[in-house]
Structure formats: C-alpha cells, structure tokens
C-alpha atoms as a PDB file:
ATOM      1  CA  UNK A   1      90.678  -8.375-129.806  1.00  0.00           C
ATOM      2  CA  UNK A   2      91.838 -10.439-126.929  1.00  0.00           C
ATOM      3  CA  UNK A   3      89.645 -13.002-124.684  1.00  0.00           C
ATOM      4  CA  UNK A   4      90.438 -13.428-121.109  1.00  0.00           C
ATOM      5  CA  UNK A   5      88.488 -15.677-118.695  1.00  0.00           C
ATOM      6  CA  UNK A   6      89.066 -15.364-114.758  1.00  0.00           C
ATOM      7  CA  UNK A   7      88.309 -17.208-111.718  1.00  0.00           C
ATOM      8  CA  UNK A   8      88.176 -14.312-109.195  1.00  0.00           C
ATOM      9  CA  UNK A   9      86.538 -11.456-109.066  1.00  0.00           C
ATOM     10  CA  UNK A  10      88.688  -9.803-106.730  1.00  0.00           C
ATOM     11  CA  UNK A  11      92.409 -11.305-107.648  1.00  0.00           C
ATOM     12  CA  UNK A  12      91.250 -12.091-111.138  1.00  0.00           C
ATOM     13  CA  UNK A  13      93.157 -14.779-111.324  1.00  0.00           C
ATOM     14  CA  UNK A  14      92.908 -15.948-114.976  1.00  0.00           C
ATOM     15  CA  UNK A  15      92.968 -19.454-116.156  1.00  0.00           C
ATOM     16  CA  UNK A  16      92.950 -18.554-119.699  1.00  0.00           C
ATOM     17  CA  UNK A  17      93.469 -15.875-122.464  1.00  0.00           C
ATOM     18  CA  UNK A  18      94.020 -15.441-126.154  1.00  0.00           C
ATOM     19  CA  UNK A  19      98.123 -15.400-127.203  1.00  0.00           C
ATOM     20  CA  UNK A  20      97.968 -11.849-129.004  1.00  0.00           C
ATOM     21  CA  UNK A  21      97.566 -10.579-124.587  1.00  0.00           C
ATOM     22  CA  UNK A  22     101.081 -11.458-123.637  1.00  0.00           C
ATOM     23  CA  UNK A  23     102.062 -10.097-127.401  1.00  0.00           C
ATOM     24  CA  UNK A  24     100.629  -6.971-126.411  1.00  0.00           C
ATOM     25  CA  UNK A  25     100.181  -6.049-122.853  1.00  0.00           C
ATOM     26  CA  UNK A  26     102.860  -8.257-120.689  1.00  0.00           C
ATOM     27  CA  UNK A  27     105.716 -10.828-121.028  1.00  0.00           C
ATOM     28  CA  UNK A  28     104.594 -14.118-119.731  1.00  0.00           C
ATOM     29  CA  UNK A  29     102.874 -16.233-117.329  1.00  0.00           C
ATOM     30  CA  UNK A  30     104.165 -14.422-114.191  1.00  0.00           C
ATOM     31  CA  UNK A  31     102.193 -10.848-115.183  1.00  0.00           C
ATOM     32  CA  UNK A  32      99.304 -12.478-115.586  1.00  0.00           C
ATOM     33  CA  UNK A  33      97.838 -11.539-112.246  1.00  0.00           C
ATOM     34  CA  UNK A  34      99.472  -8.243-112.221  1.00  0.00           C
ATOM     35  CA  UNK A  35      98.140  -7.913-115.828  1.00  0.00           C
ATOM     36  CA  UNK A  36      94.584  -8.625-114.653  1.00  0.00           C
ATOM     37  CA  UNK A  37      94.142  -6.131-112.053  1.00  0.00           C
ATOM     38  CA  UNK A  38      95.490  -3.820-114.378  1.00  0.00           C
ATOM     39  CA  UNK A  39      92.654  -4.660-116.728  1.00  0.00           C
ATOM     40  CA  UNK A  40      90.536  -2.793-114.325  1.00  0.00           C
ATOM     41  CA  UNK A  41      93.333   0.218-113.293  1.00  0.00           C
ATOM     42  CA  UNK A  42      93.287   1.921-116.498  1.00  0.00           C
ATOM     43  CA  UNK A  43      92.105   5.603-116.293  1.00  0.00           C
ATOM     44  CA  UNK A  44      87.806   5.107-116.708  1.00  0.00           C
ATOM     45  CA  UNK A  45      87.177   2.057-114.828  1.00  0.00           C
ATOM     46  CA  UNK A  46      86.679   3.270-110.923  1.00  0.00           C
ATOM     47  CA  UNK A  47      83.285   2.924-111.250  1.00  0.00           C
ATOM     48  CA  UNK A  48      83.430  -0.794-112.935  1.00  0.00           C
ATOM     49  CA  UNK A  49      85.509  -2.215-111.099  1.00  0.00           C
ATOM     50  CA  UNK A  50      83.128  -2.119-108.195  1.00  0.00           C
ATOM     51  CA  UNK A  51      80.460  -3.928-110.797  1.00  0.00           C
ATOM     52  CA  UNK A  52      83.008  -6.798-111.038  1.00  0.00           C
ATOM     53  CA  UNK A  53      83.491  -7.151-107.388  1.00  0.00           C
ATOM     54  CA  UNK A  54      79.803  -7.916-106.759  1.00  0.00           C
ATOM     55  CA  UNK A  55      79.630 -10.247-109.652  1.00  0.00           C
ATOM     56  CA  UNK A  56      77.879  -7.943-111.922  1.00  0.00           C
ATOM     57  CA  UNK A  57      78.420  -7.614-116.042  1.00  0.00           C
ATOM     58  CA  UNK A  58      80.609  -4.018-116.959  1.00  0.00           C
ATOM     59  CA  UNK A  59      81.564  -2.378-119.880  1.00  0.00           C
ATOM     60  CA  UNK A  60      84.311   0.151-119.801  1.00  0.00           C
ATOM     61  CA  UNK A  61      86.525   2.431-121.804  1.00  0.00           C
ATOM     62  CA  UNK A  62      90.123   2.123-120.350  1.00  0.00           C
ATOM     63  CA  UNK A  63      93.444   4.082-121.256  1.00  0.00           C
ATOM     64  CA  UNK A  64      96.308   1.748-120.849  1.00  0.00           C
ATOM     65  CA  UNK A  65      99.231   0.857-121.491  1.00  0.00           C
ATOM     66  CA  UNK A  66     101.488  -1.871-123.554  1.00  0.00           C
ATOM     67  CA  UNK A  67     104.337  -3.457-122.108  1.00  0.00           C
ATOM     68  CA  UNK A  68     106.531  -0.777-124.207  1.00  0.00           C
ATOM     69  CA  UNK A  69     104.733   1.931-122.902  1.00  0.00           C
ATOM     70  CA  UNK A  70     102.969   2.914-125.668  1.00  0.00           C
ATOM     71  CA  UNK A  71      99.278   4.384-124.586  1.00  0.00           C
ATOM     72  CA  UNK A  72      96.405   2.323-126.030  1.00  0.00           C
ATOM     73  CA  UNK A  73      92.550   2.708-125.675  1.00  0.00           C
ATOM     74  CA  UNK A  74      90.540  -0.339-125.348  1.00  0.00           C
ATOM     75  CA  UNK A  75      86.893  -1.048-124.200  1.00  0.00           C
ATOM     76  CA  UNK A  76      86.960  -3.780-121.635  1.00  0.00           C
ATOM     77  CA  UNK A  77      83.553  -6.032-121.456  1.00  0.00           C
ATOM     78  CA  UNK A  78      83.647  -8.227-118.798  1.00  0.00           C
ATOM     79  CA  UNK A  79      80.448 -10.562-118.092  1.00  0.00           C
ATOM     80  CA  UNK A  80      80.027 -13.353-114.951  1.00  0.00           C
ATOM     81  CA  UNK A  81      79.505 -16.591-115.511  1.00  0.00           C
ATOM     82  CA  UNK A  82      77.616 -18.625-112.477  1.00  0.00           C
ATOM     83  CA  UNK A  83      76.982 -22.389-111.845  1.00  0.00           C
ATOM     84  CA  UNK A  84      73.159 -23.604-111.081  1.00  0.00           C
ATOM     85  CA  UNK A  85      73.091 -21.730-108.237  1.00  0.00           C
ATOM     86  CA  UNK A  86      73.717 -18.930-109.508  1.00  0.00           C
ATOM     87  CA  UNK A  87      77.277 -18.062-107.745  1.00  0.00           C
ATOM     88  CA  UNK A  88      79.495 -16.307-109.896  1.00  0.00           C
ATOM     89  CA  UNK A  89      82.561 -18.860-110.565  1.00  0.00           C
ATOM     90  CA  UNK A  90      84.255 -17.337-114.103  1.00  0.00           C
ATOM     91  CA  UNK A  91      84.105 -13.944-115.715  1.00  0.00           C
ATOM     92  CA  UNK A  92      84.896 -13.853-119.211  1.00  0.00           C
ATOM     93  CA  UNK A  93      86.566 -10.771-120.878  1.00  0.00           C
ATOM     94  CA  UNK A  94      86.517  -9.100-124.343  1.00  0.00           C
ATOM     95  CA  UNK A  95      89.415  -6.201-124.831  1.00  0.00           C
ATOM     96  CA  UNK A  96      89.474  -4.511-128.071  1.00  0.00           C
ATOM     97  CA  UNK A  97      91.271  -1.774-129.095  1.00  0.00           C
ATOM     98  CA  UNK A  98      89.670   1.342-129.696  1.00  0.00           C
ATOM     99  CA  UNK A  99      92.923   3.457-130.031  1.00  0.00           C
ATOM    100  CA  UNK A 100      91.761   4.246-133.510  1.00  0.00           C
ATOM    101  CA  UNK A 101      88.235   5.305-133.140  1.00  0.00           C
ATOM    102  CA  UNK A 102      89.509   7.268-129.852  1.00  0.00           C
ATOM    103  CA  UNK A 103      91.934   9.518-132.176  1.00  0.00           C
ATOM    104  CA  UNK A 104      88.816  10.044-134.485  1.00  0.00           C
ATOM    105  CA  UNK A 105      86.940  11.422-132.230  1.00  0.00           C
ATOM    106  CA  UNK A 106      89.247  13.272-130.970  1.00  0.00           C
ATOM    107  CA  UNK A 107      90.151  14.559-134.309  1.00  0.00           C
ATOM    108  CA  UNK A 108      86.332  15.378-135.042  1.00  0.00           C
ATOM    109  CA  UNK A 109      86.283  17.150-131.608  1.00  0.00           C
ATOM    110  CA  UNK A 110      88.561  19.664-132.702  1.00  0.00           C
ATOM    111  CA  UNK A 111      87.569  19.979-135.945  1.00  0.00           C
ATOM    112  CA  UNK A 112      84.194  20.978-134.448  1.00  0.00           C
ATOM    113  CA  UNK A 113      86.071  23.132-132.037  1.00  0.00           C
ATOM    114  CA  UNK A 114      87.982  25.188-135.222  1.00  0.00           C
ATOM    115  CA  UNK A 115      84.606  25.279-137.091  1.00  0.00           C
ATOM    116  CA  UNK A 116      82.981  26.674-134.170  1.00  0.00           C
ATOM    117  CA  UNK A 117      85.354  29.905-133.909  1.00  0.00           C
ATOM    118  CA  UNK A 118      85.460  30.325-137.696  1.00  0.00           C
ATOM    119  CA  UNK A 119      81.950  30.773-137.427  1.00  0.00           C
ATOM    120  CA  UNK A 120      81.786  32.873-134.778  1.00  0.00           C
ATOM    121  CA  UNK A 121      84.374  35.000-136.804  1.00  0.00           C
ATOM    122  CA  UNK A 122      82.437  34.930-139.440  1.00  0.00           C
ATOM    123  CA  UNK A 123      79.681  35.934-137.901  1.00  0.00           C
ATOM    124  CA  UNK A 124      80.931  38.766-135.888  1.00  0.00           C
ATOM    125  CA  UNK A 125      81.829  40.068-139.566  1.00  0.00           C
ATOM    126  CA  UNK A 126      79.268  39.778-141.071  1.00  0.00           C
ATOM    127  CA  UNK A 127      77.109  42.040-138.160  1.00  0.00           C
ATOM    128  CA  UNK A 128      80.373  44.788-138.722  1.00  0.00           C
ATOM    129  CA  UNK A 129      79.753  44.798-142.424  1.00  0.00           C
ATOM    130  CA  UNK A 130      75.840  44.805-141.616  1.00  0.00           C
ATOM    131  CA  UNK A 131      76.114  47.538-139.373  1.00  0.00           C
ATOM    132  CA  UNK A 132      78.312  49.741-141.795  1.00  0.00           C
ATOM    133  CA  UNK A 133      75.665  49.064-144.240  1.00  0.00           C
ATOM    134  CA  UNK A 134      73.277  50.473-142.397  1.00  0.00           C
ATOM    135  CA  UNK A 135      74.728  53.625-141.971  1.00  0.00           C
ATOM    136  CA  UNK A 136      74.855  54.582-145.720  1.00  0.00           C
ATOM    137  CA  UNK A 137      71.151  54.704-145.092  1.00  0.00           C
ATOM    138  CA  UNK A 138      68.944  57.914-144.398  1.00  0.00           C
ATOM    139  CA  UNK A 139      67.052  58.165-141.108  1.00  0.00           C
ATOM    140  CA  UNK A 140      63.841  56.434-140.724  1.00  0.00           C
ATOM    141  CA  UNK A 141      62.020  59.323-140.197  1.00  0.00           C
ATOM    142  CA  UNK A 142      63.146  61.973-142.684  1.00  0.00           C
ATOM    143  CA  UNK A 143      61.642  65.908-143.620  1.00  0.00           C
ATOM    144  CA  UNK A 144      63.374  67.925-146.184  1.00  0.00           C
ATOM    145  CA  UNK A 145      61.955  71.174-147.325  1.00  0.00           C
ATOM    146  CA  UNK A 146      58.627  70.099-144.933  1.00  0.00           C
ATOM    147  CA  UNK A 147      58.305  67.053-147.183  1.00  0.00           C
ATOM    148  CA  UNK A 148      57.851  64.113-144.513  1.00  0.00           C
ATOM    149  CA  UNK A 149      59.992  60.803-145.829  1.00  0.00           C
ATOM    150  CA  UNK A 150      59.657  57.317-144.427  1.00  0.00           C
ATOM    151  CA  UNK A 151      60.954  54.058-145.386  1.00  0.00           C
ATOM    152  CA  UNK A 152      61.725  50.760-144.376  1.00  0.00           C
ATOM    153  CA  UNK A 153      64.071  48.098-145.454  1.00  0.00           C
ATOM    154  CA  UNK A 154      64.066  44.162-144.425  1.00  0.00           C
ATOM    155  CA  UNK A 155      66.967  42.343-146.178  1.00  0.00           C
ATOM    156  CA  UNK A 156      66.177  38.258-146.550  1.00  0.00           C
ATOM    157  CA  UNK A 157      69.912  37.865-144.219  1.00  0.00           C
ATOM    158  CA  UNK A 158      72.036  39.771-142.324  1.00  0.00           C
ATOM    159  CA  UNK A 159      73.314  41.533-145.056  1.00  0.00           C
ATOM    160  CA  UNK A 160      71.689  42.772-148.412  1.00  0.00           C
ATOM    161  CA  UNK A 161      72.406  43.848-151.277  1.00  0.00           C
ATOM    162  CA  UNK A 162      69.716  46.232-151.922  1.00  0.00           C
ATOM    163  CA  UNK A 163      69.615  50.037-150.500  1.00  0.00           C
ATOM    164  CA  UNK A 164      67.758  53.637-150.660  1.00  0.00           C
ATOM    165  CA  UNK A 165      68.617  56.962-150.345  1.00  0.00           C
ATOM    166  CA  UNK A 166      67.095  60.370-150.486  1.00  0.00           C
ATOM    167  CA  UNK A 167      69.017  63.632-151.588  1.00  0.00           C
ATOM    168  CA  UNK A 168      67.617  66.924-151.456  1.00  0.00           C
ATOM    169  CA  UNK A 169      69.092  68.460-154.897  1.00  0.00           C
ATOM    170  CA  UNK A 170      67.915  72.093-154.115  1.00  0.00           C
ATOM    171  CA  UNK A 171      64.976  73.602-152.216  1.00  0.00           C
ATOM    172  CA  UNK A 172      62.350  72.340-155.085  1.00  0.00           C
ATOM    173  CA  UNK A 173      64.444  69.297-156.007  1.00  0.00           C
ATOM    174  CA  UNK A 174      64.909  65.898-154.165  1.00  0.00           C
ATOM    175  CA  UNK A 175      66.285  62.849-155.337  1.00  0.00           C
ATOM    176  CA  UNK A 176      65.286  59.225-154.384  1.00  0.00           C
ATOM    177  CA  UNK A 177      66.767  56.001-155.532  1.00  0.00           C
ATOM    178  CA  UNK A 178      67.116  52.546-154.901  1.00  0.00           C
ATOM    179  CA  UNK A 179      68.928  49.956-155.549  1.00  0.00           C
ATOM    180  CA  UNK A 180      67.801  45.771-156.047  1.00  0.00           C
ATOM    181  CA  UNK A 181      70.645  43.554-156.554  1.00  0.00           C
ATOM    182  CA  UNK A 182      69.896  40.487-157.935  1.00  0.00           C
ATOM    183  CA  UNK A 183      70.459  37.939-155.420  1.00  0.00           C
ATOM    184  CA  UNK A 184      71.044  37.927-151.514  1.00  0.00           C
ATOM    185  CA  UNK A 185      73.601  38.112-149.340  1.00  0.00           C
ATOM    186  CA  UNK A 186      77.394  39.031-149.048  1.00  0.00           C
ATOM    187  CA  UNK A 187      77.896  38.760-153.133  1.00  0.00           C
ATOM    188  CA  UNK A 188      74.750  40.728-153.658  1.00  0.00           C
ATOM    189  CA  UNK A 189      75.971  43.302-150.770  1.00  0.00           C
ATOM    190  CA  UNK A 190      79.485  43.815-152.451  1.00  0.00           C
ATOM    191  CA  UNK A 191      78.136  44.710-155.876  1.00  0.00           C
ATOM    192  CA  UNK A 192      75.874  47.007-153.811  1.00  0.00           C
ATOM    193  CA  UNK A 193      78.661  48.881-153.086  1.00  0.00           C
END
C-alpha cells in the first residue's frame, strides 16, 4: 500500500509519500511529478481524473506500470482535503495493489467461460441422445389389426430410463412391454438400453 499526499490538483505536486513509491513505481525525487500525473494516466482513470480536477473524492482501478516495466493493477483512492473555507488545499492518496485479485478474476472469468461451453456440450448431447431415444418408441397414435393403441410417456429429465413398445406377434397376437429403470437420468437411460 503506498500513501501519497499532493498540493495540486492539476500538477499534483506532492509534498509527501510513503518510501515503498520510489521502491516501486520511480527512482527518486525528480519523477515525482511525472510519477503523479501518471497516478491518474493509467488505463481506467479518464473519467477520475476529471473528479480530481474539481476537487472532488475518486476511486479508480488503474493498470500501470513499475519502473521495470512490469504491468501492475492498483486501485487509486484519492480524497481532498480543504481548509475552513472549504478550498481544497491537499489531496491525500491510497494505492494498493490489486494485481493479485485482478488475475483471480480473471482466472474465474474463464473458468466460467470453459464451464459455460462444457455445458452447452453437454447439453446439446444430451437432446441427441434424447432424441434417439425417442425414436425406439412406437407412434403416439397406433392401430394394429383395428386395435386402437395410445400412450404417453413423461420422463422426470431430458432423458429416461424407462420405455414402451408394442409388437404385433401375428394377426391375433400383440405384444406390449415396458420397461422402469430404477432411477433417472443418463445412468438409468444406459441400462435402458
């Protein structure tokens, strides 16, 4: 975490800061007044930068950079500090890097992202399989031998275990069967079959 207080809302000329800044972000006193406009450079803070100008408090997310070019995320709160009359003389700053939480999210973005498609895969196979089920059974609306047949079937998910069938053995013969699995599902579907 590093502490920065400025004089200047537009220069932001700053009178004093925490060592672990020049440690991290710049080399010595001369950067500082480079290093404090770059506070306010980093890719995110357009917006904020104009809320500093007119004296007001900001909070920002900023990618930057340290002095070895290395990229580094930090959140940048910056909050005015006025005399009794309420002119803004100081700002004070908090920087803390949030390189690590940015990479987490990241991370959890694209594990979302792979879970997403899996499921979608999943689910595309699961309507093929559903679909092929469906075809081992008879029509809805079946007559053998003038003997009118209906049936219905409403599995508890997309794909079920259980089945029917009817087979006309010979003009005075028909069989009918069924079958229950125990259970539901993609299990219960496979022993099914």
């Amino acid at each position: 975490r590093v502490q920065v207080v400025a004089d200047d809302a537009v220069s932001l000329h700053l009178v004093q800061h925490t060592p672990k800044l020049t440690e991290l972000v710049f080399d010595g006193a001369e950067d500082l007044p480079h290093f404090a406009r770059a506070l306010l450079d980093g890719k995110g803070a357009e917006a904020d930068a104009k809320a500093v100008e007119n004296g007001r408090e900001c909070v920002v997310e900023i990618l930057n950079y340290r002095k070895d070019n290395t990229p580094f995320w930090n959140r940048l709160s910056i909050t005015p500090i006025t005399n009794d009359e309420g002119i803004v003389t100081h700002f004070i700053g908090i920087q803390s890097d949030i390189t690590a939480q940015k990479k987490a999210e990241a991370a959890l973005k694209e594990a979302n992202r792979r879970l997403e498609q899996a499921n979608l895969r999943i689910s595309e196979d699961l309507e093929m399989a559903s679909q092929i089920q469906r075809g081992f059974l008879p029509d809805e609306s079946l007559e053998i031998d003038g003997i009118e047949v209906a049936w219905e079937l409403k599995p508890c998910t997309e794909l079920a275990g259980d089945t029917l069938n009817v087979v006309p053995l010979d003009h005075r013969h028909m069989e009918f069967y069924t079958i229950d699995v125990s259970g539901h599902g993609v299990p219960a579907a496979l022993l099914s079959v």
